[in-house]
N, C-alpha and C. Protein backbone atom coordinates (compact mmCIF):
# COMPACT_ATOMS: atom_id res chain seq x y z
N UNK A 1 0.82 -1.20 0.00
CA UNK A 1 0.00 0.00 0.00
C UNK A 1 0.86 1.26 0.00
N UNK A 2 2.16 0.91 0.65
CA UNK A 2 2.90 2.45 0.71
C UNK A 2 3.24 2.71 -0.71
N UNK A 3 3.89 1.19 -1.11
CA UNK A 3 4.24 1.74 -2.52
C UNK A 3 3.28 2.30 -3.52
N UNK A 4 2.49 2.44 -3.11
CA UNK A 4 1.07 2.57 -4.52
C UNK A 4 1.03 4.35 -4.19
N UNK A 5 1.21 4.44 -2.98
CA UNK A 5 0.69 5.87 -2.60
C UNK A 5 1.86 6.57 -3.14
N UNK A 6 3.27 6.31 -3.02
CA UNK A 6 4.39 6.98 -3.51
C UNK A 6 4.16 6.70 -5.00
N UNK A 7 3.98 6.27 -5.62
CA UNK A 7 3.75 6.34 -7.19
C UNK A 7 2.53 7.63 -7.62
N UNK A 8 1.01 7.24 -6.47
CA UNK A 8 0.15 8.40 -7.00
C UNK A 8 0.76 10.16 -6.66
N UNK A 9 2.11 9.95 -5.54
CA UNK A 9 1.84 11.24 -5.35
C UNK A 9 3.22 11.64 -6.39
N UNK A 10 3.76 10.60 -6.77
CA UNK A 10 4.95 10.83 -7.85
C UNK A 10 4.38 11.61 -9.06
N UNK A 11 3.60 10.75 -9.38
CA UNK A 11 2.28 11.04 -10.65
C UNK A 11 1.69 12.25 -10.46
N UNK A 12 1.23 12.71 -9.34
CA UNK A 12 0.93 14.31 -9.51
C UNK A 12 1.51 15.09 -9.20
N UNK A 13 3.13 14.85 -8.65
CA UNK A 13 4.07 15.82 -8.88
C UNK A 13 4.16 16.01 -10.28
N UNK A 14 4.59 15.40 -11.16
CA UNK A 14 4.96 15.55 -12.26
C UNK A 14 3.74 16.04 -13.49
N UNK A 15 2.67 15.82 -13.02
CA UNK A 15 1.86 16.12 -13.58
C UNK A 15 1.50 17.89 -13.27
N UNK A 16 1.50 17.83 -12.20
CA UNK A 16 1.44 19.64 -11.67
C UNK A 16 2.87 20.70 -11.98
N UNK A 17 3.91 20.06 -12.58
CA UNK A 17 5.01 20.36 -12.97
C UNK A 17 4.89 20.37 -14.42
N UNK A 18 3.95 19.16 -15.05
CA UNK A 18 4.11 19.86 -16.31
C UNK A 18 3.13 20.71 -16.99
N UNK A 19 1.85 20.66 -15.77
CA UNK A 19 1.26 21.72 -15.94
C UNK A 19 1.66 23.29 -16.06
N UNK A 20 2.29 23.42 -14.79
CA UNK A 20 3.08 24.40 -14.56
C UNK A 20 3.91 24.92 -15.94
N UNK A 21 4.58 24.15 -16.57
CA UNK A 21 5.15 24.56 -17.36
C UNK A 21 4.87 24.66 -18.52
N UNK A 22 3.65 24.24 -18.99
CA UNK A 22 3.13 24.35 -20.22
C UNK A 22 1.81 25.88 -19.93
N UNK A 23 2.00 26.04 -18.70
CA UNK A 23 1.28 27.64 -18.29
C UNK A 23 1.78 28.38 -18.63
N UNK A 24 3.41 28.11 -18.01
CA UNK A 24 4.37 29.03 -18.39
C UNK A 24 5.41 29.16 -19.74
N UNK A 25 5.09 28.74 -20.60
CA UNK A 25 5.29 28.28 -21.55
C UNK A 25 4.86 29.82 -22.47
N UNK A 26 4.33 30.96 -22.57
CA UNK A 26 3.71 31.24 -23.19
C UNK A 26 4.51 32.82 -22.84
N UNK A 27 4.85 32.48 -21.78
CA UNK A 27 5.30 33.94 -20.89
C UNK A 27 6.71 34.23 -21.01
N UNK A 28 7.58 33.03 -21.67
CA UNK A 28 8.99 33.66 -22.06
C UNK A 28 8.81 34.73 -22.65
N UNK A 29 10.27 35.18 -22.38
CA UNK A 29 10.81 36.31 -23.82
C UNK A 29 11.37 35.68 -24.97
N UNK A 30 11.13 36.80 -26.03
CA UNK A 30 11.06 36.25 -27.39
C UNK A 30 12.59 36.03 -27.50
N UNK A 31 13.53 35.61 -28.25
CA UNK A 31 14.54 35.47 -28.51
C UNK A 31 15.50 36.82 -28.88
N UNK A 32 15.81 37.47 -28.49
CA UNK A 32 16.99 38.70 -29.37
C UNK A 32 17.15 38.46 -30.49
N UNK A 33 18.07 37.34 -30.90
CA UNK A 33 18.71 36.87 -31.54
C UNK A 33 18.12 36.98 -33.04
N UNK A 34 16.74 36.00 -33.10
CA UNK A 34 15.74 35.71 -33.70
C UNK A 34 14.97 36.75 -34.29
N UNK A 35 14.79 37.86 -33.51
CA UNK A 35 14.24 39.28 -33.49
C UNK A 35 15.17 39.81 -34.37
N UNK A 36 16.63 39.86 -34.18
CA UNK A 36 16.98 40.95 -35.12
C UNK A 36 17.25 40.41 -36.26
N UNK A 37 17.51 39.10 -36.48
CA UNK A 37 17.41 38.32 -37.88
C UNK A 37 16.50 38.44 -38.90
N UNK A 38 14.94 38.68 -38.22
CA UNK A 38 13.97 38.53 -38.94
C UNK A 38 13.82 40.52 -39.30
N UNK A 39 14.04 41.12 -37.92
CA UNK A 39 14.33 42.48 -38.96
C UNK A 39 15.14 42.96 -39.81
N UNK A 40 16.35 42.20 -39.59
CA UNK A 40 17.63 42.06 -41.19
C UNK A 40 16.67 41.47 -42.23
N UNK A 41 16.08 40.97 -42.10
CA UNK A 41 15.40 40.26 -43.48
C UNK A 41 14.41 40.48 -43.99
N UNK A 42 13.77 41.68 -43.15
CA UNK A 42 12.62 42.07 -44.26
C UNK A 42 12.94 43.64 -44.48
N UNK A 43 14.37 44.43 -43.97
CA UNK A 43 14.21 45.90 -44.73
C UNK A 43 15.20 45.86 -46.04
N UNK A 44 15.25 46.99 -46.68
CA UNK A 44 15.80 46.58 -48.28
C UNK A 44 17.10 46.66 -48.21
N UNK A 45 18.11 46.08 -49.09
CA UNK A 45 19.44 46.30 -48.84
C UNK A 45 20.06 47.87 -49.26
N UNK A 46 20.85 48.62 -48.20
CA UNK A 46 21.09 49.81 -48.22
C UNK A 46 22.38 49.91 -49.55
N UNK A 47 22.45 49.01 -50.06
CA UNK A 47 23.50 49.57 -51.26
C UNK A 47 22.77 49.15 -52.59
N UNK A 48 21.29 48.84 -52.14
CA UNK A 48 20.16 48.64 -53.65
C UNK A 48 20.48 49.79 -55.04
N UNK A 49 20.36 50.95 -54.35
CA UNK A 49 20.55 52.20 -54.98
C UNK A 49 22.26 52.35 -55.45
N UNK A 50 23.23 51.67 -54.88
CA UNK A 50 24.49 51.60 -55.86
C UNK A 50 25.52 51.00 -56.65
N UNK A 51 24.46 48.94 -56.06
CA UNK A 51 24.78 48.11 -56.67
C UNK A 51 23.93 47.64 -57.77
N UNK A 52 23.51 46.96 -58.64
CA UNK A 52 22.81 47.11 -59.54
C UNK A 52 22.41 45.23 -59.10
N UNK A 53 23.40 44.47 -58.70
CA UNK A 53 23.34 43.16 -58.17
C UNK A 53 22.56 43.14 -56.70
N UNK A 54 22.61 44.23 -55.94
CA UNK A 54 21.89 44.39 -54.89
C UNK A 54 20.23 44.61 -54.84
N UNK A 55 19.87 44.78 -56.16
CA UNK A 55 18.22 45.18 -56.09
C UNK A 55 17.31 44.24 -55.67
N UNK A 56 16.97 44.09 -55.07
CA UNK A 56 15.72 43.27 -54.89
C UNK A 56 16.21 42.44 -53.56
N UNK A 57 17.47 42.87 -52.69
CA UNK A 57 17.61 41.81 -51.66
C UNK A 57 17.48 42.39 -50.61
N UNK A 58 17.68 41.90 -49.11
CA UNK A 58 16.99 42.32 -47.98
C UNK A 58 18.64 42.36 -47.34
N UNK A 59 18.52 43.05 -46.07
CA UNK A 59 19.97 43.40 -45.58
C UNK A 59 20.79 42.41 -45.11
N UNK A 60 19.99 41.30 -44.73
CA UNK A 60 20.38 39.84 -44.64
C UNK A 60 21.01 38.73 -45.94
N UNK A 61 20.61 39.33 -46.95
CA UNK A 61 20.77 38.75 -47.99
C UNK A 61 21.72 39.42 -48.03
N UNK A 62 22.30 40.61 -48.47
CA UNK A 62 23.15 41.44 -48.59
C UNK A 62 24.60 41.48 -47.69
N UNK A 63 24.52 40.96 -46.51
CA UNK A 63 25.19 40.61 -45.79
C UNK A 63 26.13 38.79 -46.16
N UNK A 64 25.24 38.32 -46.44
CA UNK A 64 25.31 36.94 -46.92
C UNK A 64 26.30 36.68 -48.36
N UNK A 65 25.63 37.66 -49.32
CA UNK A 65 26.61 38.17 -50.46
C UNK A 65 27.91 38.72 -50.16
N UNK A 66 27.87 39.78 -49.31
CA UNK A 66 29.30 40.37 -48.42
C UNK A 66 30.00 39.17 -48.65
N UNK A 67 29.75 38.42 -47.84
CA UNK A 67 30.92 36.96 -47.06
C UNK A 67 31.05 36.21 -47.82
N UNK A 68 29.97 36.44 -48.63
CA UNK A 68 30.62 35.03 -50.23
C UNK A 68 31.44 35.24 -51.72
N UNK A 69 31.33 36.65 -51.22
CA UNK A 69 32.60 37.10 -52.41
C UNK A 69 33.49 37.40 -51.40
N UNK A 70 33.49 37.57 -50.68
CA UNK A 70 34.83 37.45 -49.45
C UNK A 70 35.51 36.28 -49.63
N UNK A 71 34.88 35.20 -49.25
CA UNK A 71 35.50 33.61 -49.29
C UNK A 71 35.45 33.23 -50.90
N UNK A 72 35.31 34.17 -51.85
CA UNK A 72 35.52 33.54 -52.93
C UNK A 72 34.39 32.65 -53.64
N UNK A 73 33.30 32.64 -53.03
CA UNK A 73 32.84 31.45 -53.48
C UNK A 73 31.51 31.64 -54.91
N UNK A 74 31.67 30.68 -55.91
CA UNK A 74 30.72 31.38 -57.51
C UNK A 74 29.54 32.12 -57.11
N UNK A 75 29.42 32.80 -58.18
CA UNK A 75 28.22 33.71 -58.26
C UNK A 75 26.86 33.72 -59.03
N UNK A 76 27.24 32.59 -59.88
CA UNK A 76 26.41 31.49 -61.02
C UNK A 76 26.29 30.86 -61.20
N UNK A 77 25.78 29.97 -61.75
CA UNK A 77 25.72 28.63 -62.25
C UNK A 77 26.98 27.96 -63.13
N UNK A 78 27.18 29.44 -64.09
CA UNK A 78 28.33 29.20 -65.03
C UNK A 78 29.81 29.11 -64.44
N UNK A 79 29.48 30.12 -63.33
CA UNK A 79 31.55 30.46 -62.68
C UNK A 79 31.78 28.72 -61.92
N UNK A 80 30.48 28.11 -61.36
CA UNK A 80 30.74 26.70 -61.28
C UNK A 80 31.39 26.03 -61.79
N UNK A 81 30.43 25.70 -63.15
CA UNK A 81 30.78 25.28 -64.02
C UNK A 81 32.66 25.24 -64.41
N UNK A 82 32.87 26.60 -64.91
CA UNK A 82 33.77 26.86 -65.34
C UNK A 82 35.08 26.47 -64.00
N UNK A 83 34.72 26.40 -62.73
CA UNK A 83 35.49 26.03 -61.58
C UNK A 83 35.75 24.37 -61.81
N UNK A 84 34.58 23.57 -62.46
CA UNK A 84 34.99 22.25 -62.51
C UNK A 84 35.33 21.87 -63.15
N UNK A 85 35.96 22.76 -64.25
CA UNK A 85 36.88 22.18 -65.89
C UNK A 85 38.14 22.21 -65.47
């Protein structure tokens, strides 16, 4: 009998714990991180107006381009290409 009672009150610890936390679940803070990513990615890229390759991308995108002609890496389908001959 003892053991039965330590299992039911095991069972509604854990049960009032994951209540608890699926209450609280709702009340975090949003991420920083996440936040400023998603506002890099929806305003327009600030060198739209002096790159002509920049039109149409978001400051995230633009950033992304930065670092990949940095490291060198193709810009087409063709500079591929032409990398695997």
């Amino acid at each position: 009998m003892r053991l039965r009672k330590r299992y039911v009150f095991g069972a509604s610890v854990l049960a009032g714990a994951g209540l608890f936390l699926l209450k609280n679940k709702d009340k975090r803070e949003p991420d920083p991180l996440k936040e400023y990513l998603t506002h890099l990615d929806q305003d327009l890229s600030p060198d739209a107006d002096k790159d002509p390759d920049e039109v149409g991308l978001t400051k995230l995108d633009s950033i992304y381009r930065a670092e990949w002609q940095a490291n060198g890496y193709p810009r087409s389908q063709k500079e591929l290409e032409d990398l695997e001959k």
